[in-house]
Protein backbone atom coordinates (compact mmCIF):
# COMPACT_ATOMS: atom_id res chain seq x y z
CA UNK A 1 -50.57 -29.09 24.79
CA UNK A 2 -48.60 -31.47 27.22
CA UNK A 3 -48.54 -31.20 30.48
CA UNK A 4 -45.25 -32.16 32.69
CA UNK A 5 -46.40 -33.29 35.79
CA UNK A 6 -43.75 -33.98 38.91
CA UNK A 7 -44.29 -35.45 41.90
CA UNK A 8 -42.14 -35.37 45.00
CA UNK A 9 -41.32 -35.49 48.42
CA UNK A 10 -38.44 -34.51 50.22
CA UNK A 11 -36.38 -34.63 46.87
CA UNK A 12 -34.86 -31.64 45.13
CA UNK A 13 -35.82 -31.92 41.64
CA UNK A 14 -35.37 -27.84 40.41
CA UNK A 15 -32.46 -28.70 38.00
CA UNK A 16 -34.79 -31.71 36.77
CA UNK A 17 -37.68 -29.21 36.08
CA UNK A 18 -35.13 -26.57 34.50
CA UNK A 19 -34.07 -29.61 32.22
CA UNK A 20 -36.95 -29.81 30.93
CA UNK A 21 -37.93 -27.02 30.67
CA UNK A 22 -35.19 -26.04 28.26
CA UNK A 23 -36.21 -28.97 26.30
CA UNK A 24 -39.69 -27.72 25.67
CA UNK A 25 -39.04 -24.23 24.80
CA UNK A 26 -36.52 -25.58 22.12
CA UNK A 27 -39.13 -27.67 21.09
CA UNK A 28 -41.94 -24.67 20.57
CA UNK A 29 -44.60 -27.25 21.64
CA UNK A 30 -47.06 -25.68 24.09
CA UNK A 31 -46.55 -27.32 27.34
CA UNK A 32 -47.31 -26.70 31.11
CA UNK A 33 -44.84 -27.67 34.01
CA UNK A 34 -46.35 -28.59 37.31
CA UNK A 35 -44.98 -30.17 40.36
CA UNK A 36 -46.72 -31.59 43.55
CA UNK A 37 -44.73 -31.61 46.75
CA UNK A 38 -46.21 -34.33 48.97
CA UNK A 39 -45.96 -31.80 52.27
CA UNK A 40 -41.31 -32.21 52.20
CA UNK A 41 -39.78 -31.76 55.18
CA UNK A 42 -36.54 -31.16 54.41
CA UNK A 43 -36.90 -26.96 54.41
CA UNK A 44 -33.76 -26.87 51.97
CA UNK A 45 -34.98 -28.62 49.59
CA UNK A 46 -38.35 -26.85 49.70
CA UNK A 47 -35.99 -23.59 49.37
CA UNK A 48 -35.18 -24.71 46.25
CA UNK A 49 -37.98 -26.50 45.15
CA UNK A 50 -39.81 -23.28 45.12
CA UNK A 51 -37.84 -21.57 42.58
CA UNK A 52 -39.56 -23.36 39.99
CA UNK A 53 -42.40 -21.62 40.11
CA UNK A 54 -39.66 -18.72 38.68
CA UNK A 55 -39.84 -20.56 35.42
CA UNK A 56 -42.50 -19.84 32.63
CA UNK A 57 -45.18 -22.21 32.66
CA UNK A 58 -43.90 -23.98 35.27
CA UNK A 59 -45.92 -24.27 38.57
CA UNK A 60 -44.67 -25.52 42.21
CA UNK A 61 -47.95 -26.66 44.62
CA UNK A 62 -47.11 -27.24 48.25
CA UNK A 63 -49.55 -29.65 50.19
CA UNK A 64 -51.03 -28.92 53.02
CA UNK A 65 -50.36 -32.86 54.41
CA UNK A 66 -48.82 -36.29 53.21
CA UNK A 67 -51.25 -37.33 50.57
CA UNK A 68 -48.98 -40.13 49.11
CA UNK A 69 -47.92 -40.65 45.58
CA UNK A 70 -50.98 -41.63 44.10
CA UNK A 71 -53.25 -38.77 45.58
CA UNK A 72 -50.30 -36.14 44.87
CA UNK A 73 -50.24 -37.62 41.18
CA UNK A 74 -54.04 -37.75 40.81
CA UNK A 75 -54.62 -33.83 41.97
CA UNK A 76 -51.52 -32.54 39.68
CA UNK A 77 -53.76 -34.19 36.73
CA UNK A 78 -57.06 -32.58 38.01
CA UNK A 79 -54.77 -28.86 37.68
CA UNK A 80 -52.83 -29.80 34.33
CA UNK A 81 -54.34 -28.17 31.21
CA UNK A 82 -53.00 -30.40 28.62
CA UNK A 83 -54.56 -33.12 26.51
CA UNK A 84 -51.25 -35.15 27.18
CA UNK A 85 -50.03 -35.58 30.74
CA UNK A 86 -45.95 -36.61 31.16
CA UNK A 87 -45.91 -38.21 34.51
CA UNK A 88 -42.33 -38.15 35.71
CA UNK A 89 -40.52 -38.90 39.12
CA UNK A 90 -38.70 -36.50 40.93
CA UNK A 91 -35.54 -38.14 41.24
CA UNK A 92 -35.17 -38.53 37.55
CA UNK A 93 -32.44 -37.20 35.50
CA UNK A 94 -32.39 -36.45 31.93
CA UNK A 95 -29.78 -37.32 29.90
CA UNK A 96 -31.32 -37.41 26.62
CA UNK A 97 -31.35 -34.36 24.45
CA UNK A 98 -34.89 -35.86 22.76
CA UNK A 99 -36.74 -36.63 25.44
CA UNK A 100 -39.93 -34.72 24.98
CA UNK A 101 -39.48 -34.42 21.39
CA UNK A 102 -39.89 -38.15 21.37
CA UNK A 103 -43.08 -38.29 23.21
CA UNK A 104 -44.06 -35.46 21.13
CA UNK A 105 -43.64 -37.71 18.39
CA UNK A 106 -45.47 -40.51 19.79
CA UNK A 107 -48.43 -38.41 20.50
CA UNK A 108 -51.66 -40.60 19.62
CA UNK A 109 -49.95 -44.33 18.77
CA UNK A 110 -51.49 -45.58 21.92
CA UNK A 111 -53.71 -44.50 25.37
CA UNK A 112 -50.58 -44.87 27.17
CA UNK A 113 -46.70 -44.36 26.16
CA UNK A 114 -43.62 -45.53 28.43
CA UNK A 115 -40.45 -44.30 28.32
CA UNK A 116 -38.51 -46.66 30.71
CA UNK A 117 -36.00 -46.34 33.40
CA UNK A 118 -32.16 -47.15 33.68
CA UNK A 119 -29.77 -47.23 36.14
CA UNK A 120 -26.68 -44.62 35.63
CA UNK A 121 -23.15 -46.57 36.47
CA UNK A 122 -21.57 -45.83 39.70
CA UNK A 123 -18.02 -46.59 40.61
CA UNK A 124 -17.53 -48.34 43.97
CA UNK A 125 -17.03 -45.22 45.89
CA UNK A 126 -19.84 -44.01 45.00
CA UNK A 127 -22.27 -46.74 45.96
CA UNK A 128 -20.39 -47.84 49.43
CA UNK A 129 -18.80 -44.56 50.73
CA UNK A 130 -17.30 -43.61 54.50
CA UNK A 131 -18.51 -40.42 55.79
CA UNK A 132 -17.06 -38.26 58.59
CA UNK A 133 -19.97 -37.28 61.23
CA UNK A 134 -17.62 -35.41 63.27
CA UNK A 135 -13.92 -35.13 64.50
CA UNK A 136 -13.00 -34.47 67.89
CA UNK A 137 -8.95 -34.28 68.09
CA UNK A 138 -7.78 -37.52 66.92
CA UNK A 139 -10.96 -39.02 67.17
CA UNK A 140 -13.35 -39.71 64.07
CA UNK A 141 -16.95 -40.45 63.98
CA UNK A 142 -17.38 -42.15 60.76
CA UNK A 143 -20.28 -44.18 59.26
CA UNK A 144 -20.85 -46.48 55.87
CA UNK A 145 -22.97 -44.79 53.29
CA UNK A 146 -24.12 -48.52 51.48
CA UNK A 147 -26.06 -48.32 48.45
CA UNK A 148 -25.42 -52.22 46.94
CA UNK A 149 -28.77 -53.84 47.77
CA UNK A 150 -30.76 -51.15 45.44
CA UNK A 151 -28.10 -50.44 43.09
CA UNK A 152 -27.60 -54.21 42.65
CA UNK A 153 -31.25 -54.85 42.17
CA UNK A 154 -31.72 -51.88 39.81
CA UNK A 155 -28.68 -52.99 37.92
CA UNK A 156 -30.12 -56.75 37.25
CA UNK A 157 -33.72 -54.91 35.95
CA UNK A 158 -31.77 -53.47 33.55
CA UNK A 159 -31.49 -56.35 31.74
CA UNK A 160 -35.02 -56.53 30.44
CA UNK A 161 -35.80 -52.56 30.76
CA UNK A 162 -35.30 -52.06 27.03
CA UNK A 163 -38.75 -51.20 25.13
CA UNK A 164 -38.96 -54.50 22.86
CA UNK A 165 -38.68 -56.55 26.51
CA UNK A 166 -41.30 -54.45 28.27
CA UNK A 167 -44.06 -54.57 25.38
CA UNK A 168 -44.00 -58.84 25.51
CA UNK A 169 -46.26 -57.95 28.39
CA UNK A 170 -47.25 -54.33 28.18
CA UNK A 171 -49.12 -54.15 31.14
CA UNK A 172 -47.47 -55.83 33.67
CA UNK A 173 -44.38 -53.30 33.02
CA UNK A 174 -46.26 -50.22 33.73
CA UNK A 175 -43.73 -48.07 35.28
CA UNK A 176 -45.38 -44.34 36.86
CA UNK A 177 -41.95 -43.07 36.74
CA UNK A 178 -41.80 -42.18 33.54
CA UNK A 179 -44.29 -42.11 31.51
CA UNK A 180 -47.36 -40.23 29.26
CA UNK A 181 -50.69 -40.62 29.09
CA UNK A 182 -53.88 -39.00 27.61
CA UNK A 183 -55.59 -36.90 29.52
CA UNK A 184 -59.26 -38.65 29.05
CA UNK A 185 -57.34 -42.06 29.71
CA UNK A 186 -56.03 -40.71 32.93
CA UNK A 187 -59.29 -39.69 34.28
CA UNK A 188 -60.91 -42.77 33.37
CA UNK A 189 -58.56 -44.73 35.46
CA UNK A 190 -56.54 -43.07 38.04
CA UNK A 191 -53.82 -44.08 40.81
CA UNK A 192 -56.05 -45.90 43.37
CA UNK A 193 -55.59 -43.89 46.34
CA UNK A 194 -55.77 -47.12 48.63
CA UNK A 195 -52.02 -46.68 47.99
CA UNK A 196 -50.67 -44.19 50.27
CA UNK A 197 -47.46 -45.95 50.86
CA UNK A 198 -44.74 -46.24 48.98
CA UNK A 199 -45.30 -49.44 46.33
CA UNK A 200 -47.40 -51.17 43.56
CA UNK A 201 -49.35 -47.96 42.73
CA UNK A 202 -47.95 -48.29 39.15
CA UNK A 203 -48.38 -51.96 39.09
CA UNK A 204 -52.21 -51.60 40.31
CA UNK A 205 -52.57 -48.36 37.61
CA UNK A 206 -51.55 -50.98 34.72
CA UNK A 207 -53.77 -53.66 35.93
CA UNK A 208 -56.54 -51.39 35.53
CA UNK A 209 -55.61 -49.59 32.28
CA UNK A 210 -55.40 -53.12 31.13
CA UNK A 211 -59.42 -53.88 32.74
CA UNK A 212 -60.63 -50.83 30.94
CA UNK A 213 -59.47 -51.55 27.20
CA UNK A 214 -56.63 -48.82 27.25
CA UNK A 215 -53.69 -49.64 25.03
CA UNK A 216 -50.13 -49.25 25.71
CA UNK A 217 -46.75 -48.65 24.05
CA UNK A 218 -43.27 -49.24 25.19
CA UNK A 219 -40.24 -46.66 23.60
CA UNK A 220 -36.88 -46.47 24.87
CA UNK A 221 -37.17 -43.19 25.67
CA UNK A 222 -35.73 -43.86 29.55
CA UNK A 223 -34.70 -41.98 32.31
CA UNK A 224 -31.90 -42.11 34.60
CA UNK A 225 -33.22 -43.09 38.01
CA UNK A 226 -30.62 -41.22 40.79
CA UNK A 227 -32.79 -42.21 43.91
CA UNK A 228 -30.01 -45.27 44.64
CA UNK A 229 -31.51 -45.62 48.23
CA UNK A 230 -29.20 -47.26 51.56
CA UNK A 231 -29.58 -50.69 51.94
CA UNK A 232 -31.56 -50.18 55.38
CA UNK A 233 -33.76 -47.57 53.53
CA UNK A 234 -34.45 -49.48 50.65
CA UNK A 235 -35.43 -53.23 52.59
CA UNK A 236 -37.60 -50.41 54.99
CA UNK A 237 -39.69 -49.24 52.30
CA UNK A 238 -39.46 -52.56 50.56
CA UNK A 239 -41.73 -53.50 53.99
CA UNK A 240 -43.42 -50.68 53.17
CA UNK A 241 -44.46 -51.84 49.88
CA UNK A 242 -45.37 -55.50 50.43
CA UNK A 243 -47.68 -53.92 53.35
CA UNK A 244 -49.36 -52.08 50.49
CA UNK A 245 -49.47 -55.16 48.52
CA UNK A 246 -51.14 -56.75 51.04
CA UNK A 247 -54.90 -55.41 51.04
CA UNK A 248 -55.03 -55.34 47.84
CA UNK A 249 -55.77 -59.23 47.44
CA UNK A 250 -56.79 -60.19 44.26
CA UNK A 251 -56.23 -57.08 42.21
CA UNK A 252 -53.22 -57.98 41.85
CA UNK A 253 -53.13 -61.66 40.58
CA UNK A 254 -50.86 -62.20 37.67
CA UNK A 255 -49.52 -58.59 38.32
CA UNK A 256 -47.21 -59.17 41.49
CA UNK A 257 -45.07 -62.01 41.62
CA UNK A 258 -44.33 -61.83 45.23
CA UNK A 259 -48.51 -62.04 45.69
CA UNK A 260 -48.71 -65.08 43.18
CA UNK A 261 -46.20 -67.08 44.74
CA UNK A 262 -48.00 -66.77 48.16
CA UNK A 263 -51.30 -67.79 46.60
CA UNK A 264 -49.49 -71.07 45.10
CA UNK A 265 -47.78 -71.57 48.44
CA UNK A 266 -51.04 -71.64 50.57
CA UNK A 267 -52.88 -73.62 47.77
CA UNK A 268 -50.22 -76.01 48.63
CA UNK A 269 -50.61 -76.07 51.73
CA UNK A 270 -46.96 -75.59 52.54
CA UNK A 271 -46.85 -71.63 53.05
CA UNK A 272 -46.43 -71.87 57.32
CA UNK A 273 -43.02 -74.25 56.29
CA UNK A 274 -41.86 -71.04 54.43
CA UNK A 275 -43.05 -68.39 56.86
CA UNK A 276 -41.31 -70.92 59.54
CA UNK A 277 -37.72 -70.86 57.43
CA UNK A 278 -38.28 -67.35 56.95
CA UNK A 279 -38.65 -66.49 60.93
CA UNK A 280 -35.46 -68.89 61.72
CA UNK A 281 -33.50 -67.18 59.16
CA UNK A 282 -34.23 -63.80 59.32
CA UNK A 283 -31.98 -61.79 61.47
CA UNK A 284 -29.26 -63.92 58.97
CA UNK A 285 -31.13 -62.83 55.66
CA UNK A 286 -30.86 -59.03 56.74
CA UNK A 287 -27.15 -59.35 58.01
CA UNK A 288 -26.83 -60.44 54.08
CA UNK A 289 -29.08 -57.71 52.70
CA UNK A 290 -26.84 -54.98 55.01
CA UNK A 291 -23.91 -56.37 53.74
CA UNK A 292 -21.52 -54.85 50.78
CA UNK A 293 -22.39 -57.99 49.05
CA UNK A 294 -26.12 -59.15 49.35
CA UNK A 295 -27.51 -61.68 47.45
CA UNK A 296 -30.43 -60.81 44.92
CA UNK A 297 -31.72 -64.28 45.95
CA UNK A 298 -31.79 -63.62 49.64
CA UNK A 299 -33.44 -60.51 48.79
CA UNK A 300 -36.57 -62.51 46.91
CA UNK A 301 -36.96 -64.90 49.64
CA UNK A 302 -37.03 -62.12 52.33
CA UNK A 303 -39.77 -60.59 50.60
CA UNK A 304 -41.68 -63.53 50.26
CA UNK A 305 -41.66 -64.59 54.06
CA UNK A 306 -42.14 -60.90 55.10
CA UNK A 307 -45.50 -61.18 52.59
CA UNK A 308 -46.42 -64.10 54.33
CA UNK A 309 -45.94 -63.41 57.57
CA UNK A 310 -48.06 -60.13 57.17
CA UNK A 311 -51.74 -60.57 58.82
């Protein structure tokens, strides 16, 4: 038996479920459905969210407060009844008609099997749009709808996303949002729920699976990822992140670049000249990273003085 397991917040991810659901009763593989809603509160999407409980086998658990993704993850594996969990992100979309047949398939090659992400293509309008807020008379309240900072960034991972790329270092390219697992390797291991923040939960879960002998296989079995965040909400929970990286320490040497350059920078001695270039330039560096047109290196030196500068 597999068991799907969803987790989400504030994201409306019934026709995802209903996807796969359709998939697995094609299939004829026993298989549970169950997804954790990390206490939403957007009431529509909750609405809606709910009707997936409608579906067989499928299960919708509301939480009673903001656990964070690792905790959410962790208790939908304590419910699941499967040997095999499927660990998938809410704002997924599938857009291959094999998807569980080809985990299915890869049932038992390794501890751990990942199927990858991608980035669907977006024409212009649809990553920088103008929206109407309201119209008084002749008058128009309009704002900029800019997704090129994420959708640029996700873009240039795409390059090495495909499953030959990922398994040169199999650990370091754990990805949580897609992804199966055994069930006994799960429990072994866990999402450390240190993590209650967005960021590096999946990074820190390979680390460990890597600590603890597990094995791992890349497929090209990916998912379309249709979260394409703002530009001021994805450098906000980029901050997020790093401030997750941060306590960590040394769990996460040789698995976060951002945290090994900082380590090689204060071995040097010469990390407070960065910090000091990052503090100068910084109000510039986000104009950039607002912009219609940011610059993917702007966006890896902002994240290394924001690292640095973090106490």
């Amino acid at each position: 038996m597999i068991s799907i397991l969803v987790s989400t917040y504030n994201y409306d991810c019934y026709r995802l479920v209903c996807d796969l659901h359709s998939q697995c009763k094609q299939l004829e593989h026993p298989f549970e459905i169950l997804v954790g809603d990390d206490y939403s509160r957007d009431q529509l999407t909750v609405i809606s969210n709910r009707k997936i409980s409608e579906l067989s086998d499928c299960h919708y658990f509301y939480s009673s407060e903001n656990y964070g993704p690792a905790k959410n993850r962790n208790m939908l594996a304590e419910k699941s009844k499967g040997e095999w969990l499927i660990f998938i992100d809410s704002d997924a979309k599938v857009d291959n008609p094999h998807f569980i047949k080809n985990y299915v398939d890869s049932i038992g090659v390794a501890d751990v099997v990942v199927g990858g992400v991608k980035t669907p293509i977006l024409s212009n309008d649809e990553i920088v749009t103008t929206c109407i807020t309201a119209d008084l008379g002749a008058l128009h309240s309009k704002f900029i709808v800019n997704r090129t900072l994420r959708y640029k960034y996700e873009r240039n991972a795409d390059k090495t996303r495909s499953a030959a790329n990922r398994g040169v270092n199999p650990y370091h390219n754990m990805s949580s949002f897609n992804f199966m697992i055994s069930k006994s390797a799960f429990m072994a291991v866990k999402f450390d729920e240190q993590c209650q923040e967005y960021g590096f939960e999946d990074t820190l879960f390979g680390a460990e699976l890597q600590r603890n002998g597990f094995t791992i296989k890349h497929i090209d079995n990916q998912l379309l990822h249709m979260g394409i965040d703002t530009n001021e909400k994805f450098l906000e929970k980029t901050q997020t992140s790093l401030r997750t990286l941060k306590p960590l320490g040394d769990k996460m040497k040789g698995y976060s670049r951002v945290y090994d350059t900082a380590s090689k920078l204060h071995s040097y001695h010469i990390a407070w000249s960065v910090k000091m270039m990052y503090l100068l330039s910084k109000k510039l560096l986000e104009i950039n990273l607002l912009s219609k047109k940011p610059s993917l290196f702007v966006f890896s030196f902002y994240k290394l003085g924001f690292f640095l500068c973090l106490k």
